[in-house]
C-alpha atoms as a PDB file:
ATOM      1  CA  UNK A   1       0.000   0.000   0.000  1.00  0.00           C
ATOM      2  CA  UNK A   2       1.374   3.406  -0.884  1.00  0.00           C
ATOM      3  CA  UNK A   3       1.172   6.832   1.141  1.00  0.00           C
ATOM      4  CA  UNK A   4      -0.162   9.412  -1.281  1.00  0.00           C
ATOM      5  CA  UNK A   5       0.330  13.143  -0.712  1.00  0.00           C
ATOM      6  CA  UNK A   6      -1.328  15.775  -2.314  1.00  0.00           C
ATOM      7  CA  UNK A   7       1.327  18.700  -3.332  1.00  0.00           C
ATOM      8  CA  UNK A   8       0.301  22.274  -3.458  1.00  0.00           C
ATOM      9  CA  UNK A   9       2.317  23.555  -6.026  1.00  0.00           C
ATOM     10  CA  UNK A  10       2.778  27.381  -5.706  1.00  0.00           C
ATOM     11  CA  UNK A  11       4.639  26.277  -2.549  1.00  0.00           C
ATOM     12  CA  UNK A  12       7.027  23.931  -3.563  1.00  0.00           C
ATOM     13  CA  UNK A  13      10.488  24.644  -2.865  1.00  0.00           C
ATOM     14  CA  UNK A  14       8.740  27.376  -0.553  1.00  0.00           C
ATOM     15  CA  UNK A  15      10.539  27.364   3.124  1.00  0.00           C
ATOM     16  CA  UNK A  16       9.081  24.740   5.380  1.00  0.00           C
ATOM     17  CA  UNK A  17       6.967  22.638   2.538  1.00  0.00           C
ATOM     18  CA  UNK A  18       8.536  20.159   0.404  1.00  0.00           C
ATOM     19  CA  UNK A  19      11.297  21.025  -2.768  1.00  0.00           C
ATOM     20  CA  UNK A  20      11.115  18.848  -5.966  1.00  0.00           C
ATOM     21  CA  UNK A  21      14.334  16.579  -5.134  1.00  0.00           C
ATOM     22  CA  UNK A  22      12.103  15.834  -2.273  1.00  0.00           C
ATOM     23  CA  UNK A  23       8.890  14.908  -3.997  1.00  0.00           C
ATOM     24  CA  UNK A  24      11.169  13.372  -7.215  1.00  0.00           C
ATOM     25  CA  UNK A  25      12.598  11.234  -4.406  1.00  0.00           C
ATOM     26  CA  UNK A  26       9.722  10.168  -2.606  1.00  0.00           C
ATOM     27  CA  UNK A  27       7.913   9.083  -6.359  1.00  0.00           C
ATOM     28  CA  UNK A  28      10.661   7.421  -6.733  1.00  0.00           C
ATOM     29  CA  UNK A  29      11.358   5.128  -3.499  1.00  0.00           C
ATOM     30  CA  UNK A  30       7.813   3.598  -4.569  1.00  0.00           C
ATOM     31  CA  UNK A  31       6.198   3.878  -1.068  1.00  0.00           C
ATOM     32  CA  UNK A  32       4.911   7.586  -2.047  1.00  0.00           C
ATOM     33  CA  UNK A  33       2.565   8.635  -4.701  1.00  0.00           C
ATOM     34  CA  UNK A  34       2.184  12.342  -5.714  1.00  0.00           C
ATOM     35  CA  UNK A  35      -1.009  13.536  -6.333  1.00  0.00           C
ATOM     36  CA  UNK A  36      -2.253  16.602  -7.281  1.00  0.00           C
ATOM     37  CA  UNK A  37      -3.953  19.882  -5.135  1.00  0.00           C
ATOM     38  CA  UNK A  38      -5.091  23.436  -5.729  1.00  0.00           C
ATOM     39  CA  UNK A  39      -2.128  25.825  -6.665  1.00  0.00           C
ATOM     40  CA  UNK A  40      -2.778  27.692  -3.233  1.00  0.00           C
ATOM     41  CA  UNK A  41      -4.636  25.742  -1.538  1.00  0.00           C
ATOM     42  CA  UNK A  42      -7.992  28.108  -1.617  1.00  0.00           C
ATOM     43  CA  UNK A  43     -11.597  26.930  -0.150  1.00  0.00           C
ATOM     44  CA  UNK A  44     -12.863  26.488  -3.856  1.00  0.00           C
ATOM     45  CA  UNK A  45     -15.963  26.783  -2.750  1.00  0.00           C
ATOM     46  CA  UNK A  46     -16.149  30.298  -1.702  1.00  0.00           C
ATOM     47  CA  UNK A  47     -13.909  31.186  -5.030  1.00  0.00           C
ATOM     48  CA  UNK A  48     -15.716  32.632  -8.375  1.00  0.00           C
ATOM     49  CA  UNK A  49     -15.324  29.810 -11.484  1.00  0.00           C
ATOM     50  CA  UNK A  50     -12.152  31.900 -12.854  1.00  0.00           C
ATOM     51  CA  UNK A  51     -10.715  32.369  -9.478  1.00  0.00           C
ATOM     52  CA  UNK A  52     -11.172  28.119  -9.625  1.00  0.00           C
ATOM     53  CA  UNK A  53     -10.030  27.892 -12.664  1.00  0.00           C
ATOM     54  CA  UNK A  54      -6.684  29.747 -11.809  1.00  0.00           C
ATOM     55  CA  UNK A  55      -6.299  27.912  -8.413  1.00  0.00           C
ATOM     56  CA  UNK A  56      -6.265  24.925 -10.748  1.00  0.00           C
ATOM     57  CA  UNK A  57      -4.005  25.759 -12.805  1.00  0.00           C
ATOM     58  CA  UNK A  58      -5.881  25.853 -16.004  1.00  0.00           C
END
């Protein structure tokens, strides 16, 4: 069974969050799965559809 954690990417490589050698190594030990998140983790549901959108990253 894997551990999955959900990466919110505006803050990668941000101080006290995770850097991409971090989540690269993690993918890669097999025990970890990366999934994906908001870009800053917003409450989507008190966001506008292009605010969404945005937060998204689309």
């Amino acid at each position: 069974m894997k551990a999955t954690i959900f990466a919110t990417s505006d803050f990668i490589g941000v101080p006290n969050h995770l850097n991409w050698d971090q989540i690269k190594e993690m993918e890669q030990s097999g025990c970890i799965e990366i999934g994906a998140h908001t870009r800053r983790h917003v409450e989507l549901t008190k966001k506008t559809i292009t605010t969404c959108g945005r937060s998204l990253g689309s």
